[in-house]
C-alpha atoms as a PDB file:
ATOM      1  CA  UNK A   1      14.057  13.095  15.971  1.00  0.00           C
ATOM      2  CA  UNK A   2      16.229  10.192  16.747  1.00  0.00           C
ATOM      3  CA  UNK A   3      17.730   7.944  14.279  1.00  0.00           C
ATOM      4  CA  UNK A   4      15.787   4.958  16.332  1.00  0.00           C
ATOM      5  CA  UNK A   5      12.144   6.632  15.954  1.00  0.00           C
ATOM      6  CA  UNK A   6      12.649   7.022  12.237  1.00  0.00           C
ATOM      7  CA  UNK A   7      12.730   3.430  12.184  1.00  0.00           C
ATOM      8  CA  UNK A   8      10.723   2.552   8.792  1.00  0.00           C
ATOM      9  CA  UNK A   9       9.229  -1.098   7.581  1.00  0.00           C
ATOM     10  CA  UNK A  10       8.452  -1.151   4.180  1.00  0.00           C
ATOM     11  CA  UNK A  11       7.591  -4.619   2.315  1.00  0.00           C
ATOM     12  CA  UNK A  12       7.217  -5.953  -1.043  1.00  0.00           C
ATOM     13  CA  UNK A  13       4.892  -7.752  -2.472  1.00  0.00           C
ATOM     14  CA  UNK A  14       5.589 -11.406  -2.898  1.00  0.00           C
ATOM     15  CA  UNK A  15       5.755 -14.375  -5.831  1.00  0.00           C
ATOM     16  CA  UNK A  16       3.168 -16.939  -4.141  1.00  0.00           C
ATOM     17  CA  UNK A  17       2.214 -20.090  -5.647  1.00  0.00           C
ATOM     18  CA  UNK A  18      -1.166 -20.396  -4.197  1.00  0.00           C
ATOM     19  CA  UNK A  19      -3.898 -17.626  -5.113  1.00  0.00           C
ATOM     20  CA  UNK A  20      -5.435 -17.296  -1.299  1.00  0.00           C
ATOM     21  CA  UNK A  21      -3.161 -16.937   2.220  1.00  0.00           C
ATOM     22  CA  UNK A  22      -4.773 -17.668   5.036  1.00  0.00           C
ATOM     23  CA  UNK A  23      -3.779 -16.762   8.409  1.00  0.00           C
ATOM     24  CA  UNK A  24      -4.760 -19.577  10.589  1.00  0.00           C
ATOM     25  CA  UNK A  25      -2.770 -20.277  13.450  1.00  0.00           C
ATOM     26  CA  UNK A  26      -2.230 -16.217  14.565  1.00  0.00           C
ATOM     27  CA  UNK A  27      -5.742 -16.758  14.564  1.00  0.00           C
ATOM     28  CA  UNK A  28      -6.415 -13.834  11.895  1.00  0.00           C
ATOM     29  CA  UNK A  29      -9.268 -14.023   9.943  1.00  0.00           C
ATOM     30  CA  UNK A  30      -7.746 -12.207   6.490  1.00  0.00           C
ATOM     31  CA  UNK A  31      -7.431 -14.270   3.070  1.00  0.00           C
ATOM     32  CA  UNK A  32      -5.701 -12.624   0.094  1.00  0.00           C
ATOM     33  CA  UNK A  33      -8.628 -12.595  -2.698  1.00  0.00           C
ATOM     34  CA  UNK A  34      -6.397 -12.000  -6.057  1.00  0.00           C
ATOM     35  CA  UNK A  35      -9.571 -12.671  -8.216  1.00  0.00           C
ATOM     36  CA  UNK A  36      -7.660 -14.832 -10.489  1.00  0.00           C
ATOM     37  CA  UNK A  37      -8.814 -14.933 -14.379  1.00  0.00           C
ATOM     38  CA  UNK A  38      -8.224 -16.810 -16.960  1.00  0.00           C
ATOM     39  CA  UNK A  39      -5.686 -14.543 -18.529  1.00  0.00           C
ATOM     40  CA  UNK A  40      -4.098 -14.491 -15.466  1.00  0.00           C
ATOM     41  CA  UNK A  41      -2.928 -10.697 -15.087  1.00  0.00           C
ATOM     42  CA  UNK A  42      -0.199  -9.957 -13.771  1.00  0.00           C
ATOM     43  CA  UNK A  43      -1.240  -8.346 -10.458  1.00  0.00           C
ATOM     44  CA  UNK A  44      -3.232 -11.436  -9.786  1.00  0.00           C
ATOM     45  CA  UNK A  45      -0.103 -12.947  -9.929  1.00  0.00           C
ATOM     46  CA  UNK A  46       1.099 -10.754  -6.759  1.00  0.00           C
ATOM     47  CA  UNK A  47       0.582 -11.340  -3.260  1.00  0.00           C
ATOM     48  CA  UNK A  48      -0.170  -8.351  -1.494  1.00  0.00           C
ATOM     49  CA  UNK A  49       2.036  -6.030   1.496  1.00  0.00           C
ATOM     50  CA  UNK A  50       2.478  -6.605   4.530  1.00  0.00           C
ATOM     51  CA  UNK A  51       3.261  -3.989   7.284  1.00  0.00           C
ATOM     52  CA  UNK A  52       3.711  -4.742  11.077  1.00  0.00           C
ATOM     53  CA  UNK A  53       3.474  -1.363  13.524  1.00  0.00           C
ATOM     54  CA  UNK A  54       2.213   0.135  16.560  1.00  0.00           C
ATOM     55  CA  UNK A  55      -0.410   2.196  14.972  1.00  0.00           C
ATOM     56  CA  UNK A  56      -2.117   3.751  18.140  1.00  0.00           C
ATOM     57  CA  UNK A  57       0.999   3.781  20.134  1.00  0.00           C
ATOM     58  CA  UNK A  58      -0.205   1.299  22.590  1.00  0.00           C
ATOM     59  CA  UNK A  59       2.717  -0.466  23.161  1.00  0.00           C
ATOM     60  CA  UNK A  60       1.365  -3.469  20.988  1.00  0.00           C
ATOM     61  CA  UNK A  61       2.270  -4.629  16.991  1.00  0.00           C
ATOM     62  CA  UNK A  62      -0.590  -4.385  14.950  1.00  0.00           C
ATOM     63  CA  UNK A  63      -0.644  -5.783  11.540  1.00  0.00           C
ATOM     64  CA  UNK A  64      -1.953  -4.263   8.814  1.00  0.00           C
ATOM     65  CA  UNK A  65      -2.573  -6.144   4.897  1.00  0.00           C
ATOM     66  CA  UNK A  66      -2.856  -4.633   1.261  1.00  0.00           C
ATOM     67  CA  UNK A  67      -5.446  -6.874  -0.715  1.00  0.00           C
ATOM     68  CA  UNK A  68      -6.407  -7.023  -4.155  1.00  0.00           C
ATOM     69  CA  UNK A  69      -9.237  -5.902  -6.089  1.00  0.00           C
ATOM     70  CA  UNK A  70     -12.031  -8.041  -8.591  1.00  0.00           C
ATOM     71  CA  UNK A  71     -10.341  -7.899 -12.438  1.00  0.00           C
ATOM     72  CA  UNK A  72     -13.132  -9.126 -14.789  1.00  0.00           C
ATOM     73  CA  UNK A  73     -12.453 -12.133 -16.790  1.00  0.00           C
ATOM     74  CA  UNK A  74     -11.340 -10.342 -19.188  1.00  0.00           C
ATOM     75  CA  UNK A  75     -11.261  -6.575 -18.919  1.00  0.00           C
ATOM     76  CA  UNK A  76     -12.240  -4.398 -21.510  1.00  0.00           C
ATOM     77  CA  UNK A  77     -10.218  -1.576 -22.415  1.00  0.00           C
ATOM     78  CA  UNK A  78     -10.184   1.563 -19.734  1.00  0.00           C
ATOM     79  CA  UNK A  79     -11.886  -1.051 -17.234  1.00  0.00           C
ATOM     80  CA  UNK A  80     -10.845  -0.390 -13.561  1.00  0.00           C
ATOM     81  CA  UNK A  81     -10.492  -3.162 -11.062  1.00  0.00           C
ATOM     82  CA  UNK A  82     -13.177  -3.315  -8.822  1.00  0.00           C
ATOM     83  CA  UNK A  83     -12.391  -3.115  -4.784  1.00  0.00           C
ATOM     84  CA  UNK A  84     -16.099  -2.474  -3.181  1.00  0.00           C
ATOM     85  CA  UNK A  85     -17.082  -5.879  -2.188  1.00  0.00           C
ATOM     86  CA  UNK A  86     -15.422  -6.309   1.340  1.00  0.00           C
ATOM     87  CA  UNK A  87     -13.335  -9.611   0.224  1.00  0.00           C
ATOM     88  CA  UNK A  88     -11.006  -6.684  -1.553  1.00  0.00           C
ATOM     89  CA  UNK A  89     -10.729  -4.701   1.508  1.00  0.00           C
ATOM     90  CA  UNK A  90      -7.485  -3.919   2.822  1.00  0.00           C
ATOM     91  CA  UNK A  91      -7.376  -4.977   6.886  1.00  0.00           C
ATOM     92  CA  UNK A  92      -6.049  -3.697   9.734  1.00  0.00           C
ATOM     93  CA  UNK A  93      -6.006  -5.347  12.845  1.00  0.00           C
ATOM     94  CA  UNK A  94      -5.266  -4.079  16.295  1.00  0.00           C
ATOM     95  CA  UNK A  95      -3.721  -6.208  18.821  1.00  0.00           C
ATOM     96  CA  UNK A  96      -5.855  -6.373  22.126  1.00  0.00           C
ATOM     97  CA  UNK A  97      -3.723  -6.915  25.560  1.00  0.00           C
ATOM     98  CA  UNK A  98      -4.738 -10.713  25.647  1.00  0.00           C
ATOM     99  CA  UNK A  99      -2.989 -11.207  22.287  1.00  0.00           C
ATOM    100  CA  UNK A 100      -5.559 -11.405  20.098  1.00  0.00           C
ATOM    101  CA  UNK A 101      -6.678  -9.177  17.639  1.00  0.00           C
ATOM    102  CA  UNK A 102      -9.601  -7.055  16.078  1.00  0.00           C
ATOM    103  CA  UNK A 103     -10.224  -6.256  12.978  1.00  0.00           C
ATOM    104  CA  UNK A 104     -10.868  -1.967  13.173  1.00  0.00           C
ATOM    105  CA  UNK A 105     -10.393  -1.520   9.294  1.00  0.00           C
ATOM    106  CA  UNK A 106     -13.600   0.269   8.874  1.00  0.00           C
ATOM    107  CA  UNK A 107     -13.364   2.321  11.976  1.00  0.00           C
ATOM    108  CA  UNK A 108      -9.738   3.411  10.874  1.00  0.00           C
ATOM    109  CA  UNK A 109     -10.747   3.941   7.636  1.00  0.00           C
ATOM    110  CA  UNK A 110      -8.035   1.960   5.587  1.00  0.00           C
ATOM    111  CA  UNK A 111     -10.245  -0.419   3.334  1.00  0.00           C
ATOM    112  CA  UNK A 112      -8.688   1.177   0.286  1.00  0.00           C
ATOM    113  CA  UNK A 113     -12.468   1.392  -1.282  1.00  0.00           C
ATOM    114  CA  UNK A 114     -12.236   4.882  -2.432  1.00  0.00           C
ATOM    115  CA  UNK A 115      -9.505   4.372  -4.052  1.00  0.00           C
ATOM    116  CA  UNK A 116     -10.239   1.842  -5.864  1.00  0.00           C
ATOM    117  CA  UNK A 117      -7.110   0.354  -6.341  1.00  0.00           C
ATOM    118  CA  UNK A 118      -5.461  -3.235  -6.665  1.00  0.00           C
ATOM    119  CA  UNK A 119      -3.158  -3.082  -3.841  1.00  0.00           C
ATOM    120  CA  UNK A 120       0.320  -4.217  -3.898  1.00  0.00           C
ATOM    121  CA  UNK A 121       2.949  -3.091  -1.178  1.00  0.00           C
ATOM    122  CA  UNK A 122       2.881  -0.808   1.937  1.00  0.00           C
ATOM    123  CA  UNK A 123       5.387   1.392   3.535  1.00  0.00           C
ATOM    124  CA  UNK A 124       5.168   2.758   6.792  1.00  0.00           C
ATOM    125  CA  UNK A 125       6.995   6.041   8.111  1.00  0.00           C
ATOM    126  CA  UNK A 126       6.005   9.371  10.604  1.00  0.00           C
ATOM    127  CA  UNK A 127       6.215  11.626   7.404  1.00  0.00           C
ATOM    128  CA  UNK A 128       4.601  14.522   9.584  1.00  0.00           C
ATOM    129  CA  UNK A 129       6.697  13.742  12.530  1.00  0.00           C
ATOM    130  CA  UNK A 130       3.400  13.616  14.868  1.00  0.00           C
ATOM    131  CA  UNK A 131       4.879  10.875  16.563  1.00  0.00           C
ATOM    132  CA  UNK A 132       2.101   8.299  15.141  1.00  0.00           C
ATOM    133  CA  UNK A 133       3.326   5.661  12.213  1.00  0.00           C
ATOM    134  CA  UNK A 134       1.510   6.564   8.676  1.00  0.00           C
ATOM    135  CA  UNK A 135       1.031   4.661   5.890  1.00  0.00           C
ATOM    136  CA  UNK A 136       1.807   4.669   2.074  1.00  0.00           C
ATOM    137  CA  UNK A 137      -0.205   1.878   0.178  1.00  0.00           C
ATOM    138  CA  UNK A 138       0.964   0.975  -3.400  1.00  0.00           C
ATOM    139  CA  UNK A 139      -1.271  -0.406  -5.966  1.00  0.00           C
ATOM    140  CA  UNK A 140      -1.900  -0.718  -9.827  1.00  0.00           C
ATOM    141  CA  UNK A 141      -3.518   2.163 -11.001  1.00  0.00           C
ATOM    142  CA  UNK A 142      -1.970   4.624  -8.226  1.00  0.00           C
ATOM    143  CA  UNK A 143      -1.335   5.195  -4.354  1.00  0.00           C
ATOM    144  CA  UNK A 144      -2.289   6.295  -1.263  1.00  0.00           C
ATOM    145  CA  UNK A 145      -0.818   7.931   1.654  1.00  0.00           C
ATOM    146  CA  UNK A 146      -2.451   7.663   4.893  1.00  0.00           C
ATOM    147  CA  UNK A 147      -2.114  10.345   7.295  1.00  0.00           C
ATOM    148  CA  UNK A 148      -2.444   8.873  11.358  1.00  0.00           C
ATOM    149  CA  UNK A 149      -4.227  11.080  13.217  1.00  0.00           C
ATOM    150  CA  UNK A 150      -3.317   9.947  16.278  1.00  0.00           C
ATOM    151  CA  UNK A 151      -7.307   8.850  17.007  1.00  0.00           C
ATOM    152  CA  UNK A 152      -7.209   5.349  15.958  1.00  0.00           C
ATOM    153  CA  UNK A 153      -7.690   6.723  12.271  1.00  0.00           C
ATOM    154  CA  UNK A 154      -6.141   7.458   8.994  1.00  0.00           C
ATOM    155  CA  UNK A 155      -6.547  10.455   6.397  1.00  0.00           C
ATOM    156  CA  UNK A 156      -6.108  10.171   2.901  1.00  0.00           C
ATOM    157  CA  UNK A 157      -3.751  13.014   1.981  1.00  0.00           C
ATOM    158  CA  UNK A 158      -2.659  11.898  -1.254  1.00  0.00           C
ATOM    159  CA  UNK A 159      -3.537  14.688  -3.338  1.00  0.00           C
ATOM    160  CA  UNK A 160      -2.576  17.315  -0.926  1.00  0.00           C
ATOM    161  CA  UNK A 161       0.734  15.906  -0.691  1.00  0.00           C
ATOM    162  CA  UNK A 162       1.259  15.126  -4.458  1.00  0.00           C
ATOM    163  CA  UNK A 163       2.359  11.618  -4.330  1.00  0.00           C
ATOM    164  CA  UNK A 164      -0.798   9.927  -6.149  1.00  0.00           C
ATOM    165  CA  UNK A 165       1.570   8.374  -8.700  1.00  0.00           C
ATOM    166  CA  UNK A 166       0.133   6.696 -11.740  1.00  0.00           C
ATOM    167  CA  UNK A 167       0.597   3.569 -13.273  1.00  0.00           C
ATOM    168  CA  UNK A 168       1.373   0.393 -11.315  1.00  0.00           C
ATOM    169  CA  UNK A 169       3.877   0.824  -8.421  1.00  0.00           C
ATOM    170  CA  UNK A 170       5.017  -2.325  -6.239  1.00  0.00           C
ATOM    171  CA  UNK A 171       7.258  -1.502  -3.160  1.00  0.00           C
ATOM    172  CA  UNK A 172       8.080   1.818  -1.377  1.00  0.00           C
ATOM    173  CA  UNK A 173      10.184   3.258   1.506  1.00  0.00           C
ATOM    174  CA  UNK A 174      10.413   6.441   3.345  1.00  0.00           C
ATOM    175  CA  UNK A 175      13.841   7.722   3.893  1.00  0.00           C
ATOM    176  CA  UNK A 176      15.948  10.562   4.950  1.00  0.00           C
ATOM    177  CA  UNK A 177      18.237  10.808   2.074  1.00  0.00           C
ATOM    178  CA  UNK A 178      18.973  14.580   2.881  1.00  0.00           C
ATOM    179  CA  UNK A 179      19.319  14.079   6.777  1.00  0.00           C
ATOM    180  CA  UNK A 180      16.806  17.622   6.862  1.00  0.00           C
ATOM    181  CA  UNK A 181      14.501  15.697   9.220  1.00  0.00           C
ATOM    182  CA  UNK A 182      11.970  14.961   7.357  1.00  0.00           C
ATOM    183  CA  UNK A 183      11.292  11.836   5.604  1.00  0.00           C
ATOM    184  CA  UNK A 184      11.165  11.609   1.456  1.00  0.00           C
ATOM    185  CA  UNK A 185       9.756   8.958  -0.368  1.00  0.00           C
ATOM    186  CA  UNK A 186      10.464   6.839  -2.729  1.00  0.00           C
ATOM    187  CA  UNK A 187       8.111   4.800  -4.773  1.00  0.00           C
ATOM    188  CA  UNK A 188       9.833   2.270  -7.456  1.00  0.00           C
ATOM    189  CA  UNK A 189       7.053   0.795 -10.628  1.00  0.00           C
ATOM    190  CA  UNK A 190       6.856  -2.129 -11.960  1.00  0.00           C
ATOM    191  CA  UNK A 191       6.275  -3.718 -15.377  1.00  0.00           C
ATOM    192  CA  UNK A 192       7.015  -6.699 -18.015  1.00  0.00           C
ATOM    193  CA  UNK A 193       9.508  -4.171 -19.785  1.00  0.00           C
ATOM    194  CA  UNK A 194      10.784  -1.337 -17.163  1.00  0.00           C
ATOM    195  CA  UNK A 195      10.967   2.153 -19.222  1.00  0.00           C
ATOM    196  CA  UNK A 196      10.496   4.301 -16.130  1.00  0.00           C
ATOM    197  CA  UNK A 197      13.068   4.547 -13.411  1.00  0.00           C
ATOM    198  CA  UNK A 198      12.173   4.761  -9.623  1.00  0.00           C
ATOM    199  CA  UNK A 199      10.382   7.597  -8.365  1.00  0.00           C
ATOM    200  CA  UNK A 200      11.915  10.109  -5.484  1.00  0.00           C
ATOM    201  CA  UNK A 201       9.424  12.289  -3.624  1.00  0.00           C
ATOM    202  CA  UNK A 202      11.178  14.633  -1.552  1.00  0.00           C
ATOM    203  CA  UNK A 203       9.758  15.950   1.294  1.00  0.00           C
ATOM    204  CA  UNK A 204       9.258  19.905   1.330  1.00  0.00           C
ATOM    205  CA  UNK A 205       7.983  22.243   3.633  1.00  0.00           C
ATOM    206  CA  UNK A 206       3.956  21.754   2.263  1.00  0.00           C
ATOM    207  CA  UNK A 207       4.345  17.330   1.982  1.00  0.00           C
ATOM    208  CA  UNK A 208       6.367  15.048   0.175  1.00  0.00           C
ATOM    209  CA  UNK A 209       6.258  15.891  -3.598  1.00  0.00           C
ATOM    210  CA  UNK A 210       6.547  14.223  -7.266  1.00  0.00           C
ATOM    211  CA  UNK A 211       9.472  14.196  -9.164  1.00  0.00           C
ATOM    212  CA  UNK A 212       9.092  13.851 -13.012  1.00  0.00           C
ATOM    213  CA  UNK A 213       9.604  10.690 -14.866  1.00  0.00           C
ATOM    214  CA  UNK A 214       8.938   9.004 -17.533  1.00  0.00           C
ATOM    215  CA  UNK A 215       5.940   6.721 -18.888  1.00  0.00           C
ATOM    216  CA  UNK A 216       5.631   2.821 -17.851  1.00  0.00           C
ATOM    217  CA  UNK A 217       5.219   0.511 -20.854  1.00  0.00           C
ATOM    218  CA  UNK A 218       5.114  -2.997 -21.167  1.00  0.00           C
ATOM    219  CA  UNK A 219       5.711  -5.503 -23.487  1.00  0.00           C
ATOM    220  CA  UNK A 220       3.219  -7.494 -25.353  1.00  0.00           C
ATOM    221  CA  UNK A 221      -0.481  -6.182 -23.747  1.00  0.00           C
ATOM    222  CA  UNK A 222      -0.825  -4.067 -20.745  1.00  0.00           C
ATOM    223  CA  UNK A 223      -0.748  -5.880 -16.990  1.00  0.00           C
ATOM    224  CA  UNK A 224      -4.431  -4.993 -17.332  1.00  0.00           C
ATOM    225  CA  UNK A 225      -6.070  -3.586 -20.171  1.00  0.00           C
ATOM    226  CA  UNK A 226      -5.985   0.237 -20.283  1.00  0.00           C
END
């Protein structure tokens, strides 16, 4: 694999100081619901990931965007956000020849429901080297890794590939920091009070897989109440 197909986007999620984007003038129907509170959590704080790729190899940019979840107002302890109503959905939308684009979320099956998960950043990378872009979403409360199937869909292989994560990780990026040819991950967490250093997953023969760290604390109360 050539240095120019392991091109990689990976993006961050963003301080904003309004609590909805909306994409008007691409013509994109996608607003950022946050679910703000009045205790004003940190994640709601977040905007969500961005990631611009060629999904379905068509020659065309698609754009895909990591949304939030419902936090009650407040949350009781061991209370997960809530991501079922479709507002939360993460959206993917495929770019049509005339320039406009669809929204295929559901058919591609990236709404980040099943997780259940208040998503924060995206990275994109072949990790299989298939030659079809997969994705790695980032959220509080764990992550995801999406594996393209080349149909127009995604499979979550999380699990199977050991790089669920826990606590609340921001930003990601696949690399080659070996030069073996396959890409490893790396996954870095945030919190008020960092006592947990980035996380490497290195890719071996079966998937990418966890390296141990230690345990993410905050100061003062949890981001959202454990």
């Amino acid at each position: 694999m050539t240095a120019a197909k392991r091109t990689l986007l990976f993006f961050l999620p963003i301080l904003v100081p309004a609590f909805e984007i909306e994409l008007r003038q691409a013509e994109i129907p996608f607003t950022h619901a946050n679910s703000a509170t009045t205790r004003k959590y940190l994640p709601e704080t977040m905007g969500g990931g961005v990631a611009v790729l060629d999904y379905d190899n068509d020659g065309r940019l698609d754009i895909f965007f990591v949304n939030g979840a419902k936090i009650q107002d407040p949350m009781r302890p061991g209370q997960a956000p809530d991501k079922s109503d479709g507002k939360y959905w993460n959206r993917l939308y495929h770019q049509k020849p005339d320039g406009t684009f669809q929204d295929v979320t559901e058919k591609a099956g990236l709404t980040g429901m099943p997780q259940n998960r208040y998503g924060m950043g995206v990275a994109v990378g072949d990790f299989d080297n298939d030659g079809f872009p997969d994705l790695y979403v980032t959220g509080y409360g764990g992550n995801t890794l999406y594996r393209n199937n080349g149909d127009g869909t995604f499979l979550d292989v999380t699990e199977r590939a050991g790089v669920a994560g826990d606590g609340w990780s921001t930003s990601a990026g696949f690399f080659d920091f070996d030069n073996d040819g396959r890409l490893d991950l790396c996954g870095p967490l945030f919190a008020v009070e960092l006592r947990r250093r980035p996380v490497l997953r290195r890719k071996e023969t079966g998937g990418p897989r966890l390296l141990p760290s230690g345990q993410l604390q905050g100061c003062n109360e949890p981001a959202v109440p454990q």
